[in-house]
Protein backbone atom coordinates (compact mmCIF):
# COMPACT_ATOMS: atom_id res chain seq x y z
CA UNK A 1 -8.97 17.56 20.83
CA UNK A 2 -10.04 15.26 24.05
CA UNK A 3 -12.59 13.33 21.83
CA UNK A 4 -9.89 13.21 19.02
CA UNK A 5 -7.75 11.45 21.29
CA UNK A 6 -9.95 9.29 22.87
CA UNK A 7 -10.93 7.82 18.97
CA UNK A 8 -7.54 7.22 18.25
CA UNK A 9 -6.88 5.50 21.52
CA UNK A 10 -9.59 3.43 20.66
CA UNK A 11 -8.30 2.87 17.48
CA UNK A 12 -4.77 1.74 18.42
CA UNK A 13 -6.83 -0.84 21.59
CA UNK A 14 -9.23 -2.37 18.39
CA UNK A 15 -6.56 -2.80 15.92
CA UNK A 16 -3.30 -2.20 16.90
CA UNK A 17 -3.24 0.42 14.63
CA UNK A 18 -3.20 4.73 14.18
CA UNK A 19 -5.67 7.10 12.24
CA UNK A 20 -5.77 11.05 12.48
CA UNK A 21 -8.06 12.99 10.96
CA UNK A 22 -8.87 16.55 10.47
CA UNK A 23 -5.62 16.72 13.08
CA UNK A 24 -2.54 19.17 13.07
CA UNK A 25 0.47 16.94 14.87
CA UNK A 26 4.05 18.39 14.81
CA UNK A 27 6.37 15.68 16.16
CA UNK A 28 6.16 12.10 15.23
CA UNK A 29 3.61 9.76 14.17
CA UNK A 30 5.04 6.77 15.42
CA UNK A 31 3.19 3.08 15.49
CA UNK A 32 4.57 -0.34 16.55
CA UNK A 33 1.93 -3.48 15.77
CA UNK A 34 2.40 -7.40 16.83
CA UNK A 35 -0.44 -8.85 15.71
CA UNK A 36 -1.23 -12.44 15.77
CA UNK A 37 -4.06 -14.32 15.01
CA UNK A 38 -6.34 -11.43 14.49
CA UNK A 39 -9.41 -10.37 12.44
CA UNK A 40 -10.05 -7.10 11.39
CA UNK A 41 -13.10 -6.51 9.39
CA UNK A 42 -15.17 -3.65 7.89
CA UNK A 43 -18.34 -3.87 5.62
CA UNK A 44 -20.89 -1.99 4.07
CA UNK A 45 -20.36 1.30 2.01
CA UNK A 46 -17.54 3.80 3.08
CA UNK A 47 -15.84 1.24 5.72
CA UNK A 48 -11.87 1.09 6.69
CA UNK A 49 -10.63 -1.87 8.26
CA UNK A 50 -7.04 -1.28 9.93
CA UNK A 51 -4.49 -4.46 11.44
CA UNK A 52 -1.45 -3.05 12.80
CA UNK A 53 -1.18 0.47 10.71
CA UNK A 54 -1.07 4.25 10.49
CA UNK A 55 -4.10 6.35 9.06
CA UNK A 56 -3.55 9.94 8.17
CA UNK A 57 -6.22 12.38 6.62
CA UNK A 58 -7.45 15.65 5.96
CA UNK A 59 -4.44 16.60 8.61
CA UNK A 60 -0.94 18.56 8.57
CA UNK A 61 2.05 16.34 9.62
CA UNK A 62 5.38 17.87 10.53
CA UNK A 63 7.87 15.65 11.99
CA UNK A 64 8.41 11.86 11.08
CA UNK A 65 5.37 9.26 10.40
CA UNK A 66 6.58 5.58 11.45
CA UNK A 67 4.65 2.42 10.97
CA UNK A 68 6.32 -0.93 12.26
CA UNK A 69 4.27 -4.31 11.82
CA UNK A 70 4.63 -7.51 12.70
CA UNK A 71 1.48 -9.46 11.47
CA UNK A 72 1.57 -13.48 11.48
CA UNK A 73 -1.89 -15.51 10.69
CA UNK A 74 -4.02 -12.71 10.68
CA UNK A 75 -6.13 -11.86 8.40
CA UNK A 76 -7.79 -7.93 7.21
CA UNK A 77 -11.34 -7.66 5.05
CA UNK A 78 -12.86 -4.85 3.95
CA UNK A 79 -15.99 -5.59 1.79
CA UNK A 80 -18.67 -4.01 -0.32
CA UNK A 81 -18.68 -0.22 -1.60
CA UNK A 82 -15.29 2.20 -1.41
CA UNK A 83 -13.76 0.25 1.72
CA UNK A 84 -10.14 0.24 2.13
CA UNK A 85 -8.24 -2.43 3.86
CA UNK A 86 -4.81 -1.73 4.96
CA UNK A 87 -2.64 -4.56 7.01
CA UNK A 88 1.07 -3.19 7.92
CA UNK A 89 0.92 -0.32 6.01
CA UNK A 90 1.02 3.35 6.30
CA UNK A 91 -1.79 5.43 4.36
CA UNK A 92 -2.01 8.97 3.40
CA UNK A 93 -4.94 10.64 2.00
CA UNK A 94 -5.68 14.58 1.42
CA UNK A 95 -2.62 15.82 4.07
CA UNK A 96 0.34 17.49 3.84
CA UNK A 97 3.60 15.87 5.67
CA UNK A 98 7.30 17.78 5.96
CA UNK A 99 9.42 14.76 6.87
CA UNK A 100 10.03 11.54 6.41
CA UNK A 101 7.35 8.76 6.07
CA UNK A 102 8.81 5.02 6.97
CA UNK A 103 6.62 1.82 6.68
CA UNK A 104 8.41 -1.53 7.73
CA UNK A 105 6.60 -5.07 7.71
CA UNK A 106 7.02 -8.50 8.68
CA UNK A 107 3.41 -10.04 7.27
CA UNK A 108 3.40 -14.24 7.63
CA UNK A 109 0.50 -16.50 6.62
CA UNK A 110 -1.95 -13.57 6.34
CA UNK A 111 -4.54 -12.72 4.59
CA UNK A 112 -5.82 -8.91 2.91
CA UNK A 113 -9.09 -8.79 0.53
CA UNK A 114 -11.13 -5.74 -0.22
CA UNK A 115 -13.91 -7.21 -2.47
CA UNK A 116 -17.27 -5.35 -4.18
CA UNK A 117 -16.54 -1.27 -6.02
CA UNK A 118 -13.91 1.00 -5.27
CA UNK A 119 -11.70 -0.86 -2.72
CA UNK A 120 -8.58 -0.96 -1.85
CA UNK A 121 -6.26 -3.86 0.14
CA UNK A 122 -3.01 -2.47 1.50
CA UNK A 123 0.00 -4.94 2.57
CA UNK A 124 3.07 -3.88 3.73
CA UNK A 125 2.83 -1.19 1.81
CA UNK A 126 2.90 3.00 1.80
CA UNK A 127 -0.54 4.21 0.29
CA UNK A 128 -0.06 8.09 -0.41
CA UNK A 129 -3.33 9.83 -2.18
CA UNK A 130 -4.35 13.70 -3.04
CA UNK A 131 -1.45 14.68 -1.16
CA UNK A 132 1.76 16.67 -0.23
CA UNK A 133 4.87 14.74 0.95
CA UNK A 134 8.01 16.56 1.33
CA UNK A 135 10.90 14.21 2.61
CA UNK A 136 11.84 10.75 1.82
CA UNK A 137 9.09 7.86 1.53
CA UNK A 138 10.04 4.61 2.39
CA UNK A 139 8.58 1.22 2.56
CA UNK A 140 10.40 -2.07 3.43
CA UNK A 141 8.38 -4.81 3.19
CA UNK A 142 8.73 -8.97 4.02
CA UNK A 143 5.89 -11.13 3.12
CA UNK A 144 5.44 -14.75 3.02
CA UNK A 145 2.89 -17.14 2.53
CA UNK A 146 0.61 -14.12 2.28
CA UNK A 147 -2.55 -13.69 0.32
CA UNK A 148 -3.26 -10.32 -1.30
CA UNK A 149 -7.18 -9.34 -3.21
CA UNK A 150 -8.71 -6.49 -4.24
CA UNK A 151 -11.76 -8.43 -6.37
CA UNK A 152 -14.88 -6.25 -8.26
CA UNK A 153 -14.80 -3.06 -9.91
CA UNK A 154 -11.81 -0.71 -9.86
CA UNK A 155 -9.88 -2.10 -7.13
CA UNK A 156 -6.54 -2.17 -6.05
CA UNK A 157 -4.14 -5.10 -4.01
CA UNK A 158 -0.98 -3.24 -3.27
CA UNK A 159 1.39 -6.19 -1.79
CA UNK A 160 5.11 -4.78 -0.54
CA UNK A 161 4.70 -1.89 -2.46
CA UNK A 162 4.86 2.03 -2.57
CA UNK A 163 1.14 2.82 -4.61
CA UNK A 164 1.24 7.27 -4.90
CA UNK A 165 -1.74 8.35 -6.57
CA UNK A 166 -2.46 12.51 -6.95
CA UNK A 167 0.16 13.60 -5.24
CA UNK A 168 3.58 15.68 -4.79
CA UNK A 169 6.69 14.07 -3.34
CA UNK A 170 10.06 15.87 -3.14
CA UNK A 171 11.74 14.00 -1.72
CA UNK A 172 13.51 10.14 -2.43
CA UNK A 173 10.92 7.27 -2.68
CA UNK A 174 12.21 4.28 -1.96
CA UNK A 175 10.41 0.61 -2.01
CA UNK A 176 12.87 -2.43 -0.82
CA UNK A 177 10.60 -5.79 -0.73
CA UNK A 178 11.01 -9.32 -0.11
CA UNK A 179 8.29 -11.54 -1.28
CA UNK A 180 8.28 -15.12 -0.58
CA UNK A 181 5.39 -17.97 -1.63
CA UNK A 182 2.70 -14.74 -1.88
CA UNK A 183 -0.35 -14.47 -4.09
CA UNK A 184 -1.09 -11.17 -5.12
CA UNK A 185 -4.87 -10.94 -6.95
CA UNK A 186 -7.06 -8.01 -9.10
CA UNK A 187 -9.55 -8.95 -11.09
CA UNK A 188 -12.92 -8.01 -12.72
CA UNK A 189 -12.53 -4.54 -14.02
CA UNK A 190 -10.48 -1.82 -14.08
CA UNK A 191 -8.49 -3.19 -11.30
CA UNK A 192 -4.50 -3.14 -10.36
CA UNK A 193 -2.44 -6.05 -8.49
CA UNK A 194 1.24 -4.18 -7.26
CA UNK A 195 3.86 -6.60 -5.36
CA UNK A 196 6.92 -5.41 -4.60
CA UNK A 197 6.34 -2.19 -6.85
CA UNK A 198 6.59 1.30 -6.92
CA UNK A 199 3.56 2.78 -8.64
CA UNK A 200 3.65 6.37 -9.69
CA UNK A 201 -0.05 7.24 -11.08
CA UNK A 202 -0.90 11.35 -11.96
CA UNK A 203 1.05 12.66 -9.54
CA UNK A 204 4.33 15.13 -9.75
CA UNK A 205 7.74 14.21 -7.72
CA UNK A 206 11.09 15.65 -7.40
CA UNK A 207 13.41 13.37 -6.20
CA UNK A 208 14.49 9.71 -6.77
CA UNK A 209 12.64 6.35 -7.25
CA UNK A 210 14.10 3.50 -6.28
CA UNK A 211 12.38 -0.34 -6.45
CA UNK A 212 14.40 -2.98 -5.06
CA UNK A 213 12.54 -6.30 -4.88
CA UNK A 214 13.56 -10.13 -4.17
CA UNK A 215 10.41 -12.36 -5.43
CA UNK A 216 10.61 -16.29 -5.00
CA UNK A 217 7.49 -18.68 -5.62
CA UNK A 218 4.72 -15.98 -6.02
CA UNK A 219 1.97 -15.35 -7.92
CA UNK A 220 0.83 -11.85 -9.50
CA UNK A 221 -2.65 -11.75 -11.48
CA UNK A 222 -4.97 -8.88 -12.68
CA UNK A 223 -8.11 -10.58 -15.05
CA UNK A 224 -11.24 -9.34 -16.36
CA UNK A 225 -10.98 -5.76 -18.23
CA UNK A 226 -8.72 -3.03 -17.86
CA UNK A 227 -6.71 -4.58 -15.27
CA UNK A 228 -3.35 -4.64 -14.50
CA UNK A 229 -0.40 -6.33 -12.82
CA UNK A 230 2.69 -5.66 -11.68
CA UNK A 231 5.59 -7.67 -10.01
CA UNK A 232 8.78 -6.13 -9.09
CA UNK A 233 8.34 -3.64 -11.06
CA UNK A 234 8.37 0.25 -11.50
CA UNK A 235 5.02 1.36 -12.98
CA UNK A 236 5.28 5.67 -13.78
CA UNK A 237 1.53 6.68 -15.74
CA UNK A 238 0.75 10.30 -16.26
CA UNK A 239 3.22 12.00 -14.06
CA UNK A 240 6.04 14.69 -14.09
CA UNK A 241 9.22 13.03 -12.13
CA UNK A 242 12.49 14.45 -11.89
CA UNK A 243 15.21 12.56 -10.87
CA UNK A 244 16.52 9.39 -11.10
CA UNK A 245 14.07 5.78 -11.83
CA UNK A 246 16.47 2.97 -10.39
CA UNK A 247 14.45 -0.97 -10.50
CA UNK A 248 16.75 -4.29 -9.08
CA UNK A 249 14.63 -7.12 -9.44
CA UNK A 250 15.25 -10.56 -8.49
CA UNK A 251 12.23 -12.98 -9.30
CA UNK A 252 12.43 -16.75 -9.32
CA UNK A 253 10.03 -18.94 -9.88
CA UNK A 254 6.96 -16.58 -9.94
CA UNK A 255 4.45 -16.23 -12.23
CA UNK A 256 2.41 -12.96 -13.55
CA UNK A 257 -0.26 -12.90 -15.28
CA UNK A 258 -2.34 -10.38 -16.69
CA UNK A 259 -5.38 -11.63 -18.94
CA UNK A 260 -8.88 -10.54 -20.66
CA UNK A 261 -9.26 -7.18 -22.68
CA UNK A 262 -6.90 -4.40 -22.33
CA UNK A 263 -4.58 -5.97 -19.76
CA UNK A 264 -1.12 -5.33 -19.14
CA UNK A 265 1.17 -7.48 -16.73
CA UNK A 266 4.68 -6.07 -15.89
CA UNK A 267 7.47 -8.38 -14.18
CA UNK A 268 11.43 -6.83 -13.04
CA UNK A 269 10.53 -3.88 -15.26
CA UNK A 270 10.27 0.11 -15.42
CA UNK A 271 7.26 1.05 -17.42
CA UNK A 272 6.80 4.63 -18.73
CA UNK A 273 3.83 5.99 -19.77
């Protein structure tokens, strides 16, 4: 457990941020980031790169997980095959948590790409995979003049947004963003672009989903093949949910765009499938 502790120490100096793996931690996870112009970057095969967030995997949570981020002019790159990028956001892979999990960000003039196969960019967002959540999930996020890109082969940019992917949640999830002069980007193939979204993808939850999201000036686009984009949106795809789906969508002068073969692009709307 000393070692354990010393990584994540070293962890929070690097990049004001929190992983645990393989842990058991019954109390709370809690993580507050300022980061200012700061690079974070990870490349190669199998790579994370982490500015001012909270990693949890392969570990058993009980008690509250709490990510706070304030991120201006920084920018987060994770690059080549299966990296994940994740800037103000809290992600959950392969755990079980019993209480709440909270994400709130403040990202300015910042920058998030995960480019090459199987990569993932995070911002201001909760990422919750091949797991068990039971409590509430919430994300709150504010982003301006932010670039989000998840470029290649079946990628994912997850701007302001709650992405839950394999899981079971009982318990409310609840996304509240505020997106302001933002580009959000997927493209090649098979990739996903989510800002200010709550996307539900094979995954079973009891409880309700709310999306509340306030987009001005931004731009959403998924191109190539099989992609897909979403913008203020609520995006459910082979899952079992019961309870209520609530979306609130303000967007003004934004633009989403989904195009190439078998794309679909989603704006202030609850899609079903």
């Amino acid at each position: 457990m000393k070692g354990k502790m010393i990584l994540v120490l070293a962890a929070l100096l690097v990049s004001s941020s929190m992983a645990f793996a393989a842990s058991d931690v019954k109390g709370t996870v809690s993580n507050k980031a300022d980061v200012a112009g700061t690079t974070n970057v990870a490349m190669g095969i199998a790579n994370e790169a982490r500015v001012g967030s909270v990693g949890i995997e392969d570990s058993k949570v009980k008690g509250t997980v709490s990510n706070q981020a304030n991120i201006k002019g920084s920018t987060n790159v994770a690059m080549g095959i299966a990296n994940t990028a994740n800037m103000g956001s809290v992600n959950i892979e392969k755990s079980n948590v019993k209480g709440t999990v909270s994400n709130k960000a403040d990202i300015k003039g910042s920058t998030n790409v995960a480019m090459g196969i199987a990569n993932k960019a995070n911002m201001g967002s909760v990422d919750i995979e091949n797991s068990n959540v039971k409590g509430t999930v919430s994300n709150q996020a504010n982003i301006k003049g932010s670039t989000n890109v998840a470029m290649g082969i079946a990628n994912k940019a997850n701007m302001g947004s709650v992405n839950i992917e394999n899981s079971n949640v009982k318990g409310t999830v609840s996304n509240k963003a505020d997106i302001k002069g933002s580009t959000n980007v997927a493209m090649g193939i098979a990739n996903k672009a989510n800002m200010g979204s709550v996307d539900i993808e094979k995954s079973n939850v009891k409880g309700t989903v709310s999306n509340k999201a306030d987009i001005k000036g931004s731009t959403n686009v998924a191109m190539g093949i099989a992609n897909t984009a979403n913008m203020g949106s609520v995006n459910i795809e082979n899952s079992n949910v019961k309870g209520t789906v609530t979306n609130q969508a303000n967007v003004k002068g934004a633009t989403n765009v989904a195009m190439g073969i078998g794309n679909t692009a989603d704006m202030a709307s609850v899609d079903i499938k």
